[in-house]
N, C-alpha and C. Protein backbone atom coordinates (compact mmCIF):
# COMPACT_ATOMS: atom_id res chain seq x y z
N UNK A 1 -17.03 11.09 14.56
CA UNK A 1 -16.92 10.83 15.99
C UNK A 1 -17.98 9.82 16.42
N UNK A 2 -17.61 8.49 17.05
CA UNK A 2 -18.18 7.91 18.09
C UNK A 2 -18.69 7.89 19.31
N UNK A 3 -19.83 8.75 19.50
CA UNK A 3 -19.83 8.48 21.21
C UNK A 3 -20.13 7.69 21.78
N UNK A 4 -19.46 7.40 23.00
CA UNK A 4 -19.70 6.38 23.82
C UNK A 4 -20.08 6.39 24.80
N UNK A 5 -19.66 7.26 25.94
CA UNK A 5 -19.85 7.95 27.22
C UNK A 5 -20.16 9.61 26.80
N UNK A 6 -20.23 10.64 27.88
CA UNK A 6 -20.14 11.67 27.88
C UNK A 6 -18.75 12.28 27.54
N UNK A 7 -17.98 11.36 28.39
CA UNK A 7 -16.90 11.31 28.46
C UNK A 7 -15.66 11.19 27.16
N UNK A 8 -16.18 9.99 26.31
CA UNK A 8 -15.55 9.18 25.65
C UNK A 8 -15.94 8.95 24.30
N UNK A 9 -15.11 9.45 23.29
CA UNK A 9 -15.88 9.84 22.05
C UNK A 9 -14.37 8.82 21.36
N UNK A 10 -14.84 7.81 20.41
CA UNK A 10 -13.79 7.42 19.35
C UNK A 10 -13.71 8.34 17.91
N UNK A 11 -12.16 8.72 17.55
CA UNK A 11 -12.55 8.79 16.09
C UNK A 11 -12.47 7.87 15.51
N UNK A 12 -13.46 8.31 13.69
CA UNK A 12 -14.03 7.43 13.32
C UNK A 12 -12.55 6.29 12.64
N UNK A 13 -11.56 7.05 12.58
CA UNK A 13 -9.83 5.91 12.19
C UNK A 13 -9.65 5.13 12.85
N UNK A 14 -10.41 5.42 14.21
CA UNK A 14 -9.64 4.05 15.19
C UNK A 14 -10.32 3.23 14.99
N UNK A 15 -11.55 2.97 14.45
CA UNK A 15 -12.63 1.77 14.36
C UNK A 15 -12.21 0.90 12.94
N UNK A 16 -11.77 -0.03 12.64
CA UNK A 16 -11.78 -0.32 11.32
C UNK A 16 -12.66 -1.83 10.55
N UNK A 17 -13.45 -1.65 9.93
CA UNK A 17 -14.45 -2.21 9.43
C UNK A 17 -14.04 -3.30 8.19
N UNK A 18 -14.01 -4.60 8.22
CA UNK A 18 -13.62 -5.47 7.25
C UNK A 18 -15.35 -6.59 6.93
N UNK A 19 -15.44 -6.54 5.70
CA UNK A 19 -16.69 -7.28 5.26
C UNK A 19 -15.88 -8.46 4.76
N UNK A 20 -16.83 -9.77 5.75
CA UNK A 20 -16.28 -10.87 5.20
C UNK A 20 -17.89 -12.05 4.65
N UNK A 21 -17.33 -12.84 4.57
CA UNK A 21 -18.73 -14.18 4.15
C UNK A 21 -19.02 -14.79 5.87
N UNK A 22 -19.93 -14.46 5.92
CA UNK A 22 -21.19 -15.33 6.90
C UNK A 22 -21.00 -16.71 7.05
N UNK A 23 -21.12 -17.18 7.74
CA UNK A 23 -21.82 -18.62 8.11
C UNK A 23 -23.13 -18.51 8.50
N UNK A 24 -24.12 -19.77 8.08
CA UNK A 24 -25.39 -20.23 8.77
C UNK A 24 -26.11 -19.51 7.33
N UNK A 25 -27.73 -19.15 8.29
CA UNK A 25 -28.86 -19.21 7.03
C UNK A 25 -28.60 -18.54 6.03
N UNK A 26 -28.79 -18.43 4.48
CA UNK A 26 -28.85 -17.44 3.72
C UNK A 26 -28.91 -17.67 2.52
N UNK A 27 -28.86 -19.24 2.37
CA UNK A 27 -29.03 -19.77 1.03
C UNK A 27 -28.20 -19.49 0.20
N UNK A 28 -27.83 -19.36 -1.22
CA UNK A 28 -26.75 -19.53 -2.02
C UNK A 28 -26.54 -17.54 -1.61
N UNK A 29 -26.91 -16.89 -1.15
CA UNK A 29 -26.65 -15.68 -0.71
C UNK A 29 -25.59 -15.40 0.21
N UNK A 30 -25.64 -16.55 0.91
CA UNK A 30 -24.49 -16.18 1.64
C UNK A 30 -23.00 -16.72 1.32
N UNK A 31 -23.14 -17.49 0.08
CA UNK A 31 -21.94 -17.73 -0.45
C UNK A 31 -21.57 -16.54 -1.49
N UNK A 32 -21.90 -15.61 -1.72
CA UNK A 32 -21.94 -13.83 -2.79
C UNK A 32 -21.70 -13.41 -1.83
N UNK A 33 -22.43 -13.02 -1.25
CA UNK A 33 -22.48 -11.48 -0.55
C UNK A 33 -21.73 -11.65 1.20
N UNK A 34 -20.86 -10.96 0.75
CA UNK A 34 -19.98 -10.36 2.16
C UNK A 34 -20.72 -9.43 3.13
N UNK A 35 -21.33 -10.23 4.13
CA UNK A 35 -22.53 -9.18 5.28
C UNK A 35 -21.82 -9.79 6.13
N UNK A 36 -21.21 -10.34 6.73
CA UNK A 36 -20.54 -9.86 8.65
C UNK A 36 -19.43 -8.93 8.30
N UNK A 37 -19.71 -8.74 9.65
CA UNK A 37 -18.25 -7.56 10.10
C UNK A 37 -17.47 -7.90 10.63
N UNK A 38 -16.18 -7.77 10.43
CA UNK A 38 -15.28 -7.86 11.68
C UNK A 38 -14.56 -6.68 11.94
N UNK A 39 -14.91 -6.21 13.21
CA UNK A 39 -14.49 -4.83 13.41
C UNK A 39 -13.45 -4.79 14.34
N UNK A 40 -12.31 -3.79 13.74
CA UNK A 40 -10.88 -3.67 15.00
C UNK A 40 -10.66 -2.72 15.52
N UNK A 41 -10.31 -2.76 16.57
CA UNK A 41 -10.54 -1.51 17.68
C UNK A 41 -9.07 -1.54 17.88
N UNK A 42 -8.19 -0.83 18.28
CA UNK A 42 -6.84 -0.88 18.80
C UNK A 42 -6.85 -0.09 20.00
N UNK A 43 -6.86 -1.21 20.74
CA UNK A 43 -7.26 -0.83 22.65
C UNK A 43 -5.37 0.13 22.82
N UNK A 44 -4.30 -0.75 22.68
CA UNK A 44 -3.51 0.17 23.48
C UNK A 44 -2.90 1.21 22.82
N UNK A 45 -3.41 1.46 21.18
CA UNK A 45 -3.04 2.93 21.12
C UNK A 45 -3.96 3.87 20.82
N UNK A 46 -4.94 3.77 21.52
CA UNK A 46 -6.19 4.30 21.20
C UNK A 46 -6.02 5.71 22.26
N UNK A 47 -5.71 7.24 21.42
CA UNK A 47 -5.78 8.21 22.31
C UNK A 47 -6.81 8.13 22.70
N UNK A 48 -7.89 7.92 22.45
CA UNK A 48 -9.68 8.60 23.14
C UNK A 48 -9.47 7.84 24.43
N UNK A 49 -9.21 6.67 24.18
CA UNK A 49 -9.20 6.00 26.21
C UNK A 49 -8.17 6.40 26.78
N UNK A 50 -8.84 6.55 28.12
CA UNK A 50 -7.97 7.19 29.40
C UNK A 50 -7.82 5.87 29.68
N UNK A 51 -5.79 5.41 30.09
CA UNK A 51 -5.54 4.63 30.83
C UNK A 51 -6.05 3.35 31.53
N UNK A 52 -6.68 3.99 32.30
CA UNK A 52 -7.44 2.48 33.16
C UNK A 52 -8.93 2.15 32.73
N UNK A 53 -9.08 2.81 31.48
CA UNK A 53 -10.28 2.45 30.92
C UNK A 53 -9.57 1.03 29.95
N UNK A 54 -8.92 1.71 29.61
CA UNK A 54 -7.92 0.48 28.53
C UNK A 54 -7.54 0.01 29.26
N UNK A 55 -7.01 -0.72 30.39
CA UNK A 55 -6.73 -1.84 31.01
C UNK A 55 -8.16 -2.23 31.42
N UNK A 56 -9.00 -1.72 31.75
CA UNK A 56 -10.15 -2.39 32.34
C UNK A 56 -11.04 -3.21 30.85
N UNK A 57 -10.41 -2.65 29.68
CA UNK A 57 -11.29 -3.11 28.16
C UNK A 57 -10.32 -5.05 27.61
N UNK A 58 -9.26 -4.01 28.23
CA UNK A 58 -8.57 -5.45 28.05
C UNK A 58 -9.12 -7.03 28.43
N UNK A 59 -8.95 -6.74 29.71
CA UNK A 59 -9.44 -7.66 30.53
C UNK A 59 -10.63 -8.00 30.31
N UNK A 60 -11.24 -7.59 29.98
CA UNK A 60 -12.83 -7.72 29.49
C UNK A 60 -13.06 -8.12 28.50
N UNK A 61 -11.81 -8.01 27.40
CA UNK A 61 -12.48 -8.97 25.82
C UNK A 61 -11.67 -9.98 26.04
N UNK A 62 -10.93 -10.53 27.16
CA UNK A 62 -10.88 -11.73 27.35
C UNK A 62 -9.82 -12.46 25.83
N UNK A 63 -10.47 -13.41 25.13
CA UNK A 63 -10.05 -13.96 24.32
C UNK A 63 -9.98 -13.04 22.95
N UNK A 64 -10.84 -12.42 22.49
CA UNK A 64 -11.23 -11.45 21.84
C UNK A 64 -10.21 -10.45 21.04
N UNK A 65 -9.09 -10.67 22.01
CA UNK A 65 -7.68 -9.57 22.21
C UNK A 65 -6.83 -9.92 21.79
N UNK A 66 -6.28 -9.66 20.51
CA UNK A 66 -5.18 -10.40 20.35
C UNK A 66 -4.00 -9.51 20.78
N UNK A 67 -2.78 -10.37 20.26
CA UNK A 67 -1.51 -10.21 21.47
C UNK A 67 -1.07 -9.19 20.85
N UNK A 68 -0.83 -8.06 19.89
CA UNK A 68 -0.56 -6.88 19.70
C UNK A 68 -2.13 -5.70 20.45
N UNK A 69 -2.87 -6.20 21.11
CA UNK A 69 -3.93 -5.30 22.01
C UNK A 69 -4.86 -4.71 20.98
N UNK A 70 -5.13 -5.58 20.17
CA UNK A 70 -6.38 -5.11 18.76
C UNK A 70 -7.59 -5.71 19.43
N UNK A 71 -8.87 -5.21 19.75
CA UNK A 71 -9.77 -6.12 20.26
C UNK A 71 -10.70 -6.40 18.96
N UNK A 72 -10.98 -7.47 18.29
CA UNK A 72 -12.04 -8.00 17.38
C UNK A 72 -12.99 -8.78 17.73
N UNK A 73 -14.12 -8.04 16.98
CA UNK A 73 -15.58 -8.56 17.10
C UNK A 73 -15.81 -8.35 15.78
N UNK A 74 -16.97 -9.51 15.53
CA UNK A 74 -17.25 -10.17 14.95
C UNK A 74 -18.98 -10.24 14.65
N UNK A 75 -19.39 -9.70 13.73
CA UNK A 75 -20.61 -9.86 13.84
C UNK A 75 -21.56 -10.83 12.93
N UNK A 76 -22.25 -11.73 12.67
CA UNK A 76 -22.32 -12.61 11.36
C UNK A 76 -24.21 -12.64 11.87
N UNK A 77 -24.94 -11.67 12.85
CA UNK A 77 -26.31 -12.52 13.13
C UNK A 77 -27.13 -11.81 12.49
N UNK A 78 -27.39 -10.68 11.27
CA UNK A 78 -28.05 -10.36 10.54
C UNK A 78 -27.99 -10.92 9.28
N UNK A 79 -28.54 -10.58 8.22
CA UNK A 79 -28.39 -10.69 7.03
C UNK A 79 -28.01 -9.44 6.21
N UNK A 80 -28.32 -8.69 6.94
CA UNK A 80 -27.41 -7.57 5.92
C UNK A 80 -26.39 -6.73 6.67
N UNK A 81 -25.49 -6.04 5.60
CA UNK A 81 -24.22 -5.76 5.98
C UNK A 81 -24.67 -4.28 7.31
N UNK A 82 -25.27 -3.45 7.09
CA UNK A 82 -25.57 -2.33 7.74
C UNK A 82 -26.06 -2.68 8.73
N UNK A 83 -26.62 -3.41 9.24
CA UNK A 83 -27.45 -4.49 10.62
C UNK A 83 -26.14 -4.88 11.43
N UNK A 84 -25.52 -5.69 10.62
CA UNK A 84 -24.35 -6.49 11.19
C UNK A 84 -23.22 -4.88 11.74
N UNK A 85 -23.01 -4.03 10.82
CA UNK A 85 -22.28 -2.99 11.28
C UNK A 85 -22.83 -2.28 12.38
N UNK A 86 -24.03 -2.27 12.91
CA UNK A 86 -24.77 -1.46 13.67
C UNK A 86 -24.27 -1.99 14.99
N UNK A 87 -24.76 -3.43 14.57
CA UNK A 87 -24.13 -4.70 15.88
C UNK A 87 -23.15 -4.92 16.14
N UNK A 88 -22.15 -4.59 15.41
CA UNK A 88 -20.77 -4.63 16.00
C UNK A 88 -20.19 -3.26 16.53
N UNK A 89 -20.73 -2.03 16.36
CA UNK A 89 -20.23 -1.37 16.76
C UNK A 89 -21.09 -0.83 18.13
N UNK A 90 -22.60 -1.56 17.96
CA UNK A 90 -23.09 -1.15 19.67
C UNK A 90 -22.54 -1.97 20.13
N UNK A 91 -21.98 -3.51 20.19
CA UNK A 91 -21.41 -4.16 20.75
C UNK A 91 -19.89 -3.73 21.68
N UNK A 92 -18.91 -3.17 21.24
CA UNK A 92 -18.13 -2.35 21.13
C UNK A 92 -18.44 -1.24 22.23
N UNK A 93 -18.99 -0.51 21.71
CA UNK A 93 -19.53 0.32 22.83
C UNK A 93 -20.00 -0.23 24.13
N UNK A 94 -20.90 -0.85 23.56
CA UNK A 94 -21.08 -1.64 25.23
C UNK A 94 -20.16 -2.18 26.15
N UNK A 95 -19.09 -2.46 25.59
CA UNK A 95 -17.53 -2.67 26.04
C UNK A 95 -17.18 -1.98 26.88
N UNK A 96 -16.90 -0.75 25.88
CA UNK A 96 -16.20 0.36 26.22
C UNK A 96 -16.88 1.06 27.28
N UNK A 97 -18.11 0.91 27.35
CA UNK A 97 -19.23 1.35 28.39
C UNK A 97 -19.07 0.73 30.42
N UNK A 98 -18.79 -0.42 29.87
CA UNK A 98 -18.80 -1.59 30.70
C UNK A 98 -17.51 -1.32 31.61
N UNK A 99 -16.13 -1.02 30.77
CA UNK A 99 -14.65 -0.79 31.12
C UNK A 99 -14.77 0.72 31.82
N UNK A 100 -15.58 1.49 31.58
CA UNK A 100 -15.58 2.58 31.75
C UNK A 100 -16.13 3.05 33.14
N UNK A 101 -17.00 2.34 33.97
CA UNK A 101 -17.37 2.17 35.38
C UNK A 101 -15.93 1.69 36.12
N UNK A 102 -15.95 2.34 36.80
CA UNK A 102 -14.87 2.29 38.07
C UNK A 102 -15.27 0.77 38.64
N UNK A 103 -14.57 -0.10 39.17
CA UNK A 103 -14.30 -0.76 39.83
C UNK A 103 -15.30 -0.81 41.57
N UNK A 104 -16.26 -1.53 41.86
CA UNK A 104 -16.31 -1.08 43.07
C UNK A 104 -15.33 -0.76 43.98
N UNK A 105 -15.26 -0.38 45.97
CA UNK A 105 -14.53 -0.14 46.20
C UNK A 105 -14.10 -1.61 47.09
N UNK A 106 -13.13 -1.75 47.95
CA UNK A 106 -12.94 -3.36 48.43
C UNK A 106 -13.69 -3.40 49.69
N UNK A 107 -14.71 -4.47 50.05
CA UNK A 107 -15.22 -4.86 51.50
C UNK A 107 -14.71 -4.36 52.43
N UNK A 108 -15.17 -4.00 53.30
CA UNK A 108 -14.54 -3.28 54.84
C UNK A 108 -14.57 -4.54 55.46
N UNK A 109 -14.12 -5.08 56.32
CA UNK A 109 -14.46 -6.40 57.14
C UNK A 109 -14.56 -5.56 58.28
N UNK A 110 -16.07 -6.21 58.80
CA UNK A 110 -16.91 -5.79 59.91
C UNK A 110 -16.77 -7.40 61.20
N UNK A 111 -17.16 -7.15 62.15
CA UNK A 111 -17.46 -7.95 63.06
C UNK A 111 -18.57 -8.08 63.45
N UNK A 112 -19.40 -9.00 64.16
CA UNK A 112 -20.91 -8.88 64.51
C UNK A 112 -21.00 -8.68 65.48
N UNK A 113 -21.92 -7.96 65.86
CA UNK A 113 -22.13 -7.07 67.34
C UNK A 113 -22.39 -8.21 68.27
N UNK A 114 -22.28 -7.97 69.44
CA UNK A 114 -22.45 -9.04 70.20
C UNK A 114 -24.16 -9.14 70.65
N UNK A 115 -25.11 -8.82 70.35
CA UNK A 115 -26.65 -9.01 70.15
C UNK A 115 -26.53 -9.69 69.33
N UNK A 116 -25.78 -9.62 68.05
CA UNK A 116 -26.06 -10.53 67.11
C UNK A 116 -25.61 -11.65 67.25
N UNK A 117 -24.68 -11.99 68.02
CA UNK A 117 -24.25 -13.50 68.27
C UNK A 117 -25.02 -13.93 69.53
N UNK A 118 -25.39 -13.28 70.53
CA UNK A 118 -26.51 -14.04 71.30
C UNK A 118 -28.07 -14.26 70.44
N UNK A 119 -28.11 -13.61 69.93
CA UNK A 119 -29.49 -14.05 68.86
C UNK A 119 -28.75 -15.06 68.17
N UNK A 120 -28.19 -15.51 67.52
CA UNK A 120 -28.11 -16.26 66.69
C UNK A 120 -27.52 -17.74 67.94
N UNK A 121 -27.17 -17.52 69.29
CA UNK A 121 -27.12 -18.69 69.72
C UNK A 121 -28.23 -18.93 70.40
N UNK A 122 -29.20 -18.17 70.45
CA UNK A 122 -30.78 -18.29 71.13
C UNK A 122 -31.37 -19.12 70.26
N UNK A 123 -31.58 -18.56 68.92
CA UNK A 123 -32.06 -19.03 67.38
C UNK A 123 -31.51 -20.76 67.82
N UNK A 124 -30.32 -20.80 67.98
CA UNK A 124 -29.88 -22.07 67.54
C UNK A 124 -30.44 -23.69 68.88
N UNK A 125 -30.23 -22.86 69.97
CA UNK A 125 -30.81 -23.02 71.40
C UNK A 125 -32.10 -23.55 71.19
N UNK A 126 -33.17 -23.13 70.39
CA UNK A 126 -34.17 -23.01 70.32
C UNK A 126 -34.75 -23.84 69.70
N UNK A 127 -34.17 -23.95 68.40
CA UNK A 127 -34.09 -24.83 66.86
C UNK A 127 -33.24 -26.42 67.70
N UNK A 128 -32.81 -26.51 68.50
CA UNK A 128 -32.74 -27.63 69.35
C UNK A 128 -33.27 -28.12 70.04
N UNK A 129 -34.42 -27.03 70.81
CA UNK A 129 -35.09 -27.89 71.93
C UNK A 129 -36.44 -28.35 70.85
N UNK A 130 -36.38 -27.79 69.46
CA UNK A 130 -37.85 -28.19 68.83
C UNK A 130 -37.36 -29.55 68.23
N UNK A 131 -36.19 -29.87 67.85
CA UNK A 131 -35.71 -30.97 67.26
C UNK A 131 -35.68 -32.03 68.51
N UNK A 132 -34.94 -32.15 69.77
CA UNK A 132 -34.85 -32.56 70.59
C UNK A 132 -36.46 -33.87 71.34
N UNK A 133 -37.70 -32.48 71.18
CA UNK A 133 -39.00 -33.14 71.19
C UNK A 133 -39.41 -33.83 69.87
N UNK A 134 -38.95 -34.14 68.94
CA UNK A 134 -39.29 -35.42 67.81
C UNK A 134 -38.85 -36.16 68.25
N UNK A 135 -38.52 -36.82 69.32
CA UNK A 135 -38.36 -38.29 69.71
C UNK A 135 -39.33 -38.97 69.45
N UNK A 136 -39.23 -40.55 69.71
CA UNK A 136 -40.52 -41.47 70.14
C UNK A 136 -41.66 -40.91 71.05
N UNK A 137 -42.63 -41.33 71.09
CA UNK A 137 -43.65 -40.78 71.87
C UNK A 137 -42.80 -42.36 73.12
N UNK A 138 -43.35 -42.01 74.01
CA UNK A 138 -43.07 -42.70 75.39
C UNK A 138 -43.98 -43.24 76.17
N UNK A 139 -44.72 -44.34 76.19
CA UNK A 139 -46.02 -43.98 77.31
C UNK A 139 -45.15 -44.48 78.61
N UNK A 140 -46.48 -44.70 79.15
CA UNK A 140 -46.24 -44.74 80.65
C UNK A 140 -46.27 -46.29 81.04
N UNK A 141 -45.42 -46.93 80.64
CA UNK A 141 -45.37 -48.59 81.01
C UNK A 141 -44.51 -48.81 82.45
């Protein structure tokens, strides 16, 4: 079992773990040894998520998702394989973490009290008569 939330526990079948070859530092090491991960999650038949957690995960891996609803990540920034697995699956979680907050709720649209619009045309009233006095100085010819 995976936990994720209190809530939200994966089993460990739905996660599936593929070791591939790295790109970047590692010297002739990283042409041997298979250390990234690419890990697959299967968002829409995944019993552990409730509904609008899985639509909210969707939307959230963005590109990530391919078109049968598998979400893959990808991990290649350690050098060893157990690092890289650690990182892809807190990654993941953090997902699932992220999808898992409700939505705020939508803006109420308010109006401004009417103090507040005479202050703000006083403010403005005001901020005019100080601009107004930067004229030329004037003498008395």
């Amino acid at each position: 079992m995976i936990e994720v939330t209190p809530d939200i526990s994966l089993q460990d079948d739905e996660v599936e773990e593929r070791f591939i070859r790295a790109a970047g530092p590692g010297g002739q090491n990283v042409n041997k040894v298979s250390t990234a991960v690419e890990l697959r999650f299967d968002v829409r038949r995944s019993p552990s998520l409730p509904n609008d957690v899985a639509v909210r995960l969707m939307r959230l891996a963005g590109r990530r998702l391919t078109q049968e609803g598998v979400l893959v990540l990808t991990a290649m920034q350690y050098r060893t394989q157990e690092r890289n697995r650690a990182d892809a699956l807190e990654r993941l979680k953090d997902l699932i973490r992220k999808a898992a907050e409700p939505p705020p709720p939508p803006r109420k649209k308010t109006r401004p009290t009417k103090a507040s619009k005479e202050r703000r045309l006083a403010a403005k009233t005001r901020r005019g008569g100080v601009k107004a006095m930067r004229g030329k100085v004037r003498g008395e010819d």
